[in-house]
Protein backbone atom coordinates (compact mmCIF):
# COMPACT_ATOMS: atom_id res chain seq x y z
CA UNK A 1 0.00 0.00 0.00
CA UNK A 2 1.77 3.22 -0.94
CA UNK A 3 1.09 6.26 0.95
CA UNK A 4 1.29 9.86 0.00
CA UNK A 5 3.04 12.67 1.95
CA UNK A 6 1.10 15.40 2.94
CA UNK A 7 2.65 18.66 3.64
CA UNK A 8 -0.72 19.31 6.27
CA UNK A 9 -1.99 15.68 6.65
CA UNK A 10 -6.20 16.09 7.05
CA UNK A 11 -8.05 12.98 7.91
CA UNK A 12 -9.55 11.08 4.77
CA UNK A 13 -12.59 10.80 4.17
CA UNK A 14 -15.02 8.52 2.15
CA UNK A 15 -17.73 10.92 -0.31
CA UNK A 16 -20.07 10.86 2.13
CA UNK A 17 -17.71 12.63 4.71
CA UNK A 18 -17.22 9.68 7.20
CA UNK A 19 -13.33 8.87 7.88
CA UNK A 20 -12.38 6.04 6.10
CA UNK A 21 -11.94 2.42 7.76
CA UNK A 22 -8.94 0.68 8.95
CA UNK A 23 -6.77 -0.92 5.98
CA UNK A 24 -8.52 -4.18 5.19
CA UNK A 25 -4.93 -5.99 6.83
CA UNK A 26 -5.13 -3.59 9.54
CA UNK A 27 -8.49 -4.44 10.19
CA UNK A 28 -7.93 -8.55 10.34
CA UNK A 29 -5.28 -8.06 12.70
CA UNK A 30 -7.54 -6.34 14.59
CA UNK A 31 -11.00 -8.90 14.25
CA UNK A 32 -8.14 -11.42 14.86
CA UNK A 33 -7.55 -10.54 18.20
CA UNK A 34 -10.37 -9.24 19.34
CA UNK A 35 -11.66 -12.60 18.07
CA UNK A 36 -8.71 -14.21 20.51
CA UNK A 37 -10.05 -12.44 23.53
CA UNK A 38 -6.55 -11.04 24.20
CA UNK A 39 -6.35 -8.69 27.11
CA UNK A 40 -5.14 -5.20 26.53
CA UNK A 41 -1.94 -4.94 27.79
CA UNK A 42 -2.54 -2.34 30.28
CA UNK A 43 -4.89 -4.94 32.13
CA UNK A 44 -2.11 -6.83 32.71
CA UNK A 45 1.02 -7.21 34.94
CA UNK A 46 4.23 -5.65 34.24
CA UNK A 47 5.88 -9.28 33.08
CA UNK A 48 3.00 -9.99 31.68
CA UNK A 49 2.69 -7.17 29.62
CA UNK A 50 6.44 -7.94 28.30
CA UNK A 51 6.12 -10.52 27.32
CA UNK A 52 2.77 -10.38 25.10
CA UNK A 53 4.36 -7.52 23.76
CA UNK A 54 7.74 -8.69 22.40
CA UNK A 55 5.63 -12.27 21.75
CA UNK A 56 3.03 -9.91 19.45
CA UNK A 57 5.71 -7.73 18.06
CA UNK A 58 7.91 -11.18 16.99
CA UNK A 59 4.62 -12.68 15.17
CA UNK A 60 3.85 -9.42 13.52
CA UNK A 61 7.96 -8.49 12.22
CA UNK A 62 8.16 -10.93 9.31
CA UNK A 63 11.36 -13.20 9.09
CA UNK A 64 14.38 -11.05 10.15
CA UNK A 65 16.70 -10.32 7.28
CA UNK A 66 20.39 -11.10 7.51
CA UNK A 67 23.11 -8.96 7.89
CA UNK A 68 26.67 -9.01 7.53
CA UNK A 69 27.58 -9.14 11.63
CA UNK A 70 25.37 -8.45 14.82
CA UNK A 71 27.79 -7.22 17.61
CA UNK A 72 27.24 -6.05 21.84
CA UNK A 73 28.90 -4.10 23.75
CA UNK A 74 28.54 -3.52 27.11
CA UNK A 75 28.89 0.21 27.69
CA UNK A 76 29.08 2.72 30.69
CA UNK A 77 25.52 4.00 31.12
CA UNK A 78 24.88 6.31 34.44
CA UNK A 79 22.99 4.10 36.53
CA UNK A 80 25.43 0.98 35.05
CA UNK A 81 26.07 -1.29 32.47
CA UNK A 82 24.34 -0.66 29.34
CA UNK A 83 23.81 -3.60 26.60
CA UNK A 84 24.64 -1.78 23.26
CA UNK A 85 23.82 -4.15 19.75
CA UNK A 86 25.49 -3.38 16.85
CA UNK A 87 24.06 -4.53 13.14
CA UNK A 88 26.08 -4.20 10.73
CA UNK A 89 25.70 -4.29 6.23
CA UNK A 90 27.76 -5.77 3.68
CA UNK A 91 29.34 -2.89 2.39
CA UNK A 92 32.65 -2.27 0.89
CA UNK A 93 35.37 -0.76 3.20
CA UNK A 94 35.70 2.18 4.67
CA UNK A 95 33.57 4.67 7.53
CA UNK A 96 29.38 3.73 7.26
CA UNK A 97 26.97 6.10 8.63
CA UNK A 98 25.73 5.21 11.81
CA UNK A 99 21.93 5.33 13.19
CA UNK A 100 21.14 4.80 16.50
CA UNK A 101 17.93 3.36 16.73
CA UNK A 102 15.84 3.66 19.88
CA UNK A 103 13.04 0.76 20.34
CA UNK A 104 9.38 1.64 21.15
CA UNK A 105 7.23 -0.05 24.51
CA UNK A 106 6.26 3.23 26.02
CA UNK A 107 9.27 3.48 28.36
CA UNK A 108 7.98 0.49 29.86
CA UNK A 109 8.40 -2.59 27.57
CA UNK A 110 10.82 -3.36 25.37
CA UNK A 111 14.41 -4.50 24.64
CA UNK A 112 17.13 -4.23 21.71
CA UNK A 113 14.80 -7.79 20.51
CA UNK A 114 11.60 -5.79 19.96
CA UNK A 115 13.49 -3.59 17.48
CA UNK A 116 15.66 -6.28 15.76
CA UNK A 117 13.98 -6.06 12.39
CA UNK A 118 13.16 -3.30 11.92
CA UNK A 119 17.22 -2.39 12.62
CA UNK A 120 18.09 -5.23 10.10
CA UNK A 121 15.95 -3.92 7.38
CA UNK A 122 17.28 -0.20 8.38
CA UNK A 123 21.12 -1.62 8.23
CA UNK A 124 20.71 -3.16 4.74
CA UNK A 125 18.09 -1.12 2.63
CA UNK A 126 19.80 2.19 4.40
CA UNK A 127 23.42 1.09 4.04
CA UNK A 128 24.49 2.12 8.15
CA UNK A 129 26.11 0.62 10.93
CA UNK A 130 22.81 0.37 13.18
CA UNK A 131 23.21 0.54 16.79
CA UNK A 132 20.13 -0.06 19.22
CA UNK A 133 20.85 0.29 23.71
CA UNK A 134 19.02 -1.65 26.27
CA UNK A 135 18.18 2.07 27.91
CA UNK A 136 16.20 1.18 31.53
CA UNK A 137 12.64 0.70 31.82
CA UNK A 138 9.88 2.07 33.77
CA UNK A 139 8.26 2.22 36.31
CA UNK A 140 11.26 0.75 38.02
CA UNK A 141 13.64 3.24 36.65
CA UNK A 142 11.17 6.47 35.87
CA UNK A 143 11.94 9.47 33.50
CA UNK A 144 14.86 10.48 33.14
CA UNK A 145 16.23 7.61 33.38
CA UNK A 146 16.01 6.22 29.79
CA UNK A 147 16.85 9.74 28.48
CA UNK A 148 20.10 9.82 29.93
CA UNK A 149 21.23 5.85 28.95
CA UNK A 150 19.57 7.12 25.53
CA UNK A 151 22.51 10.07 25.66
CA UNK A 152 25.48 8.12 26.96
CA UNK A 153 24.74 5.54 24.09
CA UNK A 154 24.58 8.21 21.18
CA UNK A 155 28.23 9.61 23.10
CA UNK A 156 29.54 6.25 22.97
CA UNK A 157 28.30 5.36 19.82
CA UNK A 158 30.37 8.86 18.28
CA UNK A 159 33.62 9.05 20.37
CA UNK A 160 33.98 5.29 19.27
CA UNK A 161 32.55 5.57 15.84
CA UNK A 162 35.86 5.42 14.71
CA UNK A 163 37.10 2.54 15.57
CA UNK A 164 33.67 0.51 14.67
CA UNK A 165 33.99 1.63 11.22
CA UNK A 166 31.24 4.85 11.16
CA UNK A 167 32.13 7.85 9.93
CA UNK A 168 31.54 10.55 13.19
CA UNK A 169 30.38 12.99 10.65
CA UNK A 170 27.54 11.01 9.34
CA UNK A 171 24.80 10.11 12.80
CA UNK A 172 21.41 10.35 12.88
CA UNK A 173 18.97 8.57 16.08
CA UNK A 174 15.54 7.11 15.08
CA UNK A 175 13.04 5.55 17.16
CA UNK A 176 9.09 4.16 17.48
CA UNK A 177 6.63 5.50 19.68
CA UNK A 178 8.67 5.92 22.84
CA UNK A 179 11.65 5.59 20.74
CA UNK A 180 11.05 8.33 18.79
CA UNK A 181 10.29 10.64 21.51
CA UNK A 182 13.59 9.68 23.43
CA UNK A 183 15.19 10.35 20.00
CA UNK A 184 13.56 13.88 19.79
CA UNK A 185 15.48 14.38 23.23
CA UNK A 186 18.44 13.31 22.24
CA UNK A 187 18.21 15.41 19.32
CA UNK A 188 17.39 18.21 22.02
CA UNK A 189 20.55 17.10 24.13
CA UNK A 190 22.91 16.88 21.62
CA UNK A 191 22.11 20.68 20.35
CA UNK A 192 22.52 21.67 23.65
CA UNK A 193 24.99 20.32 24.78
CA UNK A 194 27.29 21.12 22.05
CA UNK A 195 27.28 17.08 20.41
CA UNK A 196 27.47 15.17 19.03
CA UNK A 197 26.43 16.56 15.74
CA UNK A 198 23.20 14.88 14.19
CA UNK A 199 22.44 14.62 10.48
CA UNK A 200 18.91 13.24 11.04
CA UNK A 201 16.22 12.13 13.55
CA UNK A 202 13.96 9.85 12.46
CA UNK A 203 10.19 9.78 14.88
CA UNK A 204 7.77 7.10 13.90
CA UNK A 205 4.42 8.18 15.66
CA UNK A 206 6.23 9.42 18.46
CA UNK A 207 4.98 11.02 21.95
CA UNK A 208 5.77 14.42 21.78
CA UNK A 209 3.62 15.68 24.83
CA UNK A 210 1.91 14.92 28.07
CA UNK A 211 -0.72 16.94 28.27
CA UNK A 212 -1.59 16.34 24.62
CA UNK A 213 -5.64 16.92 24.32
CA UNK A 214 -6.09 16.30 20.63
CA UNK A 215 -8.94 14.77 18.79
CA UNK A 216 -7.13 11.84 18.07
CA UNK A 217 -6.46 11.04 21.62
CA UNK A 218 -10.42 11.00 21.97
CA UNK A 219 -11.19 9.55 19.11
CA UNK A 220 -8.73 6.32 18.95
CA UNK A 221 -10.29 3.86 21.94
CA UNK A 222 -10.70 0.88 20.83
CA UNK A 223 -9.48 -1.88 23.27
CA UNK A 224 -8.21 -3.99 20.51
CA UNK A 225 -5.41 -1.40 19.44
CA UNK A 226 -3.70 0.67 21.09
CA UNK A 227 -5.51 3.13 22.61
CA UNK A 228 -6.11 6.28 25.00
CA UNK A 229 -5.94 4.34 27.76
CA UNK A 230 -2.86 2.56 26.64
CA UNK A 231 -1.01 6.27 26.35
CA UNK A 232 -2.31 7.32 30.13
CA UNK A 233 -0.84 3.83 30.99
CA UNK A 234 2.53 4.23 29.73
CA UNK A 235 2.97 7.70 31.17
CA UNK A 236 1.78 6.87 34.85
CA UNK A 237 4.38 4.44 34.22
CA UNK A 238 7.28 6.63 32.67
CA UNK A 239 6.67 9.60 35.32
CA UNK A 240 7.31 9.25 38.92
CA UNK A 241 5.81 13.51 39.26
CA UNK A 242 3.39 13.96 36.64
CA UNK A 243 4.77 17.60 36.76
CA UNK A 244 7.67 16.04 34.75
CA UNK A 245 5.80 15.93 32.16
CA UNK A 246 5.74 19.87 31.32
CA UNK A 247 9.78 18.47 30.97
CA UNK A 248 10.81 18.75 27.11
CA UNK A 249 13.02 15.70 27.15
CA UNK A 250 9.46 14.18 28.32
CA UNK A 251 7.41 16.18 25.77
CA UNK A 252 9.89 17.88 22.91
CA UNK A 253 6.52 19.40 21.59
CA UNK A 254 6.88 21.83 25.03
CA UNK A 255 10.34 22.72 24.17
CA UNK A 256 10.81 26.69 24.55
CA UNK A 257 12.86 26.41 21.09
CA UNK A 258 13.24 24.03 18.20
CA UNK A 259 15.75 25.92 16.54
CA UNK A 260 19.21 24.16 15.16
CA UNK A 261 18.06 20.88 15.16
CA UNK A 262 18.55 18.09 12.68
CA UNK A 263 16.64 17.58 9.95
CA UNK A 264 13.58 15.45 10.49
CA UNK A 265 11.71 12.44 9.13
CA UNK A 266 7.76 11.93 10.70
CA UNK A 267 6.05 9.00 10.29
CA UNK A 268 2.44 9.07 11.85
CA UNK A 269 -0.50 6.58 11.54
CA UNK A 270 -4.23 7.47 10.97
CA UNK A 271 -5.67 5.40 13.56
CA UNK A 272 -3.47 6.26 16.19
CA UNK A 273 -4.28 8.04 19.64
CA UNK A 274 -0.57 9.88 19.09
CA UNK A 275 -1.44 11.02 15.42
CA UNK A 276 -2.14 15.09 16.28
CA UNK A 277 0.68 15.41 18.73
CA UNK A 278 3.38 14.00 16.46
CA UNK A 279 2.17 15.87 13.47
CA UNK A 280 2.08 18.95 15.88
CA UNK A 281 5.61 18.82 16.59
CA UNK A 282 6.42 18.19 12.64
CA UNK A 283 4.77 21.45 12.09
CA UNK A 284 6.79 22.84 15.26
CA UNK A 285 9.95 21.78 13.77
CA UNK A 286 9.32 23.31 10.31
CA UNK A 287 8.19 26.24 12.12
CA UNK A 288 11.53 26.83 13.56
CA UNK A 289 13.74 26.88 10.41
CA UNK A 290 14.05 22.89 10.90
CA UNK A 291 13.41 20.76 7.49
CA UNK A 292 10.40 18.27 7.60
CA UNK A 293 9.21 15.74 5.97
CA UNK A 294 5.93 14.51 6.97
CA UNK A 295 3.84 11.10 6.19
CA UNK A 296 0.88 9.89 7.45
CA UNK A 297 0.02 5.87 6.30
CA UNK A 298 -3.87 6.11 5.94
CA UNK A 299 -5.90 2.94 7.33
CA UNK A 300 -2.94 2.06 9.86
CA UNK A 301 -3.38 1.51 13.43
CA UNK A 302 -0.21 3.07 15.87
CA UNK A 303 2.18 0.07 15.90
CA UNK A 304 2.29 -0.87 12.56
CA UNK A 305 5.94 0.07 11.54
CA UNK A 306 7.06 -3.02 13.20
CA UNK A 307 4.51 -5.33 11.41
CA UNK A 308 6.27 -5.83 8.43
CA UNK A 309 5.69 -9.39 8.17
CA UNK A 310 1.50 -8.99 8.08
CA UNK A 311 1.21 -5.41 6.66
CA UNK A 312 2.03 -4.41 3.01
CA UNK A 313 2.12 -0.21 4.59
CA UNK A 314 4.76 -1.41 7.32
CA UNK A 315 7.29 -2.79 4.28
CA UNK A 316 6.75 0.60 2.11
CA UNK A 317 7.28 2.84 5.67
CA UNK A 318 10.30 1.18 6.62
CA UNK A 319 12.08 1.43 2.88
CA UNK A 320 10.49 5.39 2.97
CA UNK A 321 12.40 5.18 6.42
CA UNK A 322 15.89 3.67 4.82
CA UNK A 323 15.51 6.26 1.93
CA UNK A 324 15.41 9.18 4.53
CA UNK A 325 18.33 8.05 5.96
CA UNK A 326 20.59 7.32 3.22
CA UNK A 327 19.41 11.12 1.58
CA UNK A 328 20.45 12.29 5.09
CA UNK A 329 24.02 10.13 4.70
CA UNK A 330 24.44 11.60 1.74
């Protein structure tokens, strides 16, 4: 299913005016487990919810494609250890461009597994050196925690890049969902903080704010996909103070200035609670001087990047994703 960028994405619409349904694929992923009587994931327990989530995401990814090496590292990260995976493409000799990718599970689920193919199909169709970081989870370890493991990786990741075979000069960060909203804050960190410098940051329907009150928020509640209640779950999770939420490395869309930061791909989803606020900060971006590009994949439901395996829109998004990039390498 191709899907057409939009400089000002508007909600389709059938003749008669009523939005248009979920993608038929969408939609039997959907009947199938509602069919299943799966329980939402925010009904269940925090092991629970792991591990439906990484079992769902596993079904869902497709076979994961080769590539040349898969490395870890075990890194310094400021509350310990950090696991670091490096992917890696065959390419001919000499400095890659390097992507750190940052996996998606609402601060709360997840692992460098949930993201493994989506970083395979990244590393080959984009032509990088891929690195994703075990960054700590929530509730257990709330904001800022994952923000600052998210920061020492993209550090380590540059200072080293050298001898891994990436070329310094040529980083972007990328990330789903959570992921792409702990990219947007690296993004914010790195500006700020003088480096490293960032060629790209790629946000696949990412939170951008907290106290986001936006028509898709209302309107996306279905218990079979993710959902309102699935975004209030997360946070309550991710914040210890809900007054960390007016934070902008906890909602980038609340950042006092956008200014000097790298250029950006958005991918957003039509039936997605987190539609409006990632579009919002696309428009915030370009706003501020920052180049945009903006898609929205009609008929898809917010997870669907990962679902390569079941959904023809997934496959097209993640080589739209790999194109990005390897413009931005360029």
């Amino acid at each position: 299913m191709a899907a057409r960028p939009r400089t000002r994405p508007r909600l389709p619409a059938q003749t008669d005016g009523t939005p248009m349904p979920l993608h038929p694929q969408a939609q039997d992923l959907r009947d199938r487990r509602a069919r299943s009587g799966a329980p939402p994931l925010y009904t269940l327990t925090l092991a629970e919810a792991r591990a439906a989530d990484l079992a769902d995401i596993r079904a869902a990814a497709g076979t994961p494609e080769p590539v040349a090496a898969v490395e870890e590292h075990r890194i310094d990260g400021p509350g310990g250890p950090l696991v670091l995976r490096l992917y890696r493409p065959a390419a001919p000799p000499g400095p890659l461009p390097g992507l750190l990718y940052l996996f998606g599970g609402g601060w709360t689920l997840g692992s460098p597994d949930t993201s493994d193919a989506i970083c395979r199909r990244l590393t080959n169709t984009a032509g990088c050196v891929t690195a994703s970081v075990g960054y700590r989870l929530a509730p257990e370890h709330p904001f800022p925690a994952a923000v600052e493991d998210c920061r020492a990786a993209v550090r380590w990741f540059a200072r080293h890049a050298g001898g891994l075979g990436v070329d310094p000069a040529r980083l972007a960060v990328g990330g789903d969902s959570a992921g792409g909203n702990l990219a947007a804050a690296v993004t914010l960190l790195c500006r700020d903080e003088g480096g490293p410098a960032l060629v790209h940051q790629l946000l696949v329907y990412p939170n951008t704010d907290h106290r986001a009150d936006t028509a898709s928020l209302r309107e996306n509640d279905d218990p079979a996909l993710f959902n309102r209640r699935s975004v209030r779950w997360y946070w309550n999770h991710y914040l210890a103070d809900a007054a960390d939420g007016g934070h902008p490395l906890a909602s980038p869309l609340r950042a006092a200035d956008l200014a000097g930061l790298p250029p950006a791909t958005v991918i957003t989803a039509e039936y997605d609670p987190l539609r409006d606020e990632g579009e919002r900060y696309a428009d915030a971006l370009r706003a501020a001087g920052v180049p945009v590009a903006l898609r929205r994949y009609q008929g898809m439901p917010h997870g669907f990047f990962a679902m390569a395996g079941v959904l023809d829109a997934a496959q097209e998004a993640q080589r739209y994703a790999a194109e990005r990039l390897r413009e931005a390498f360029r």
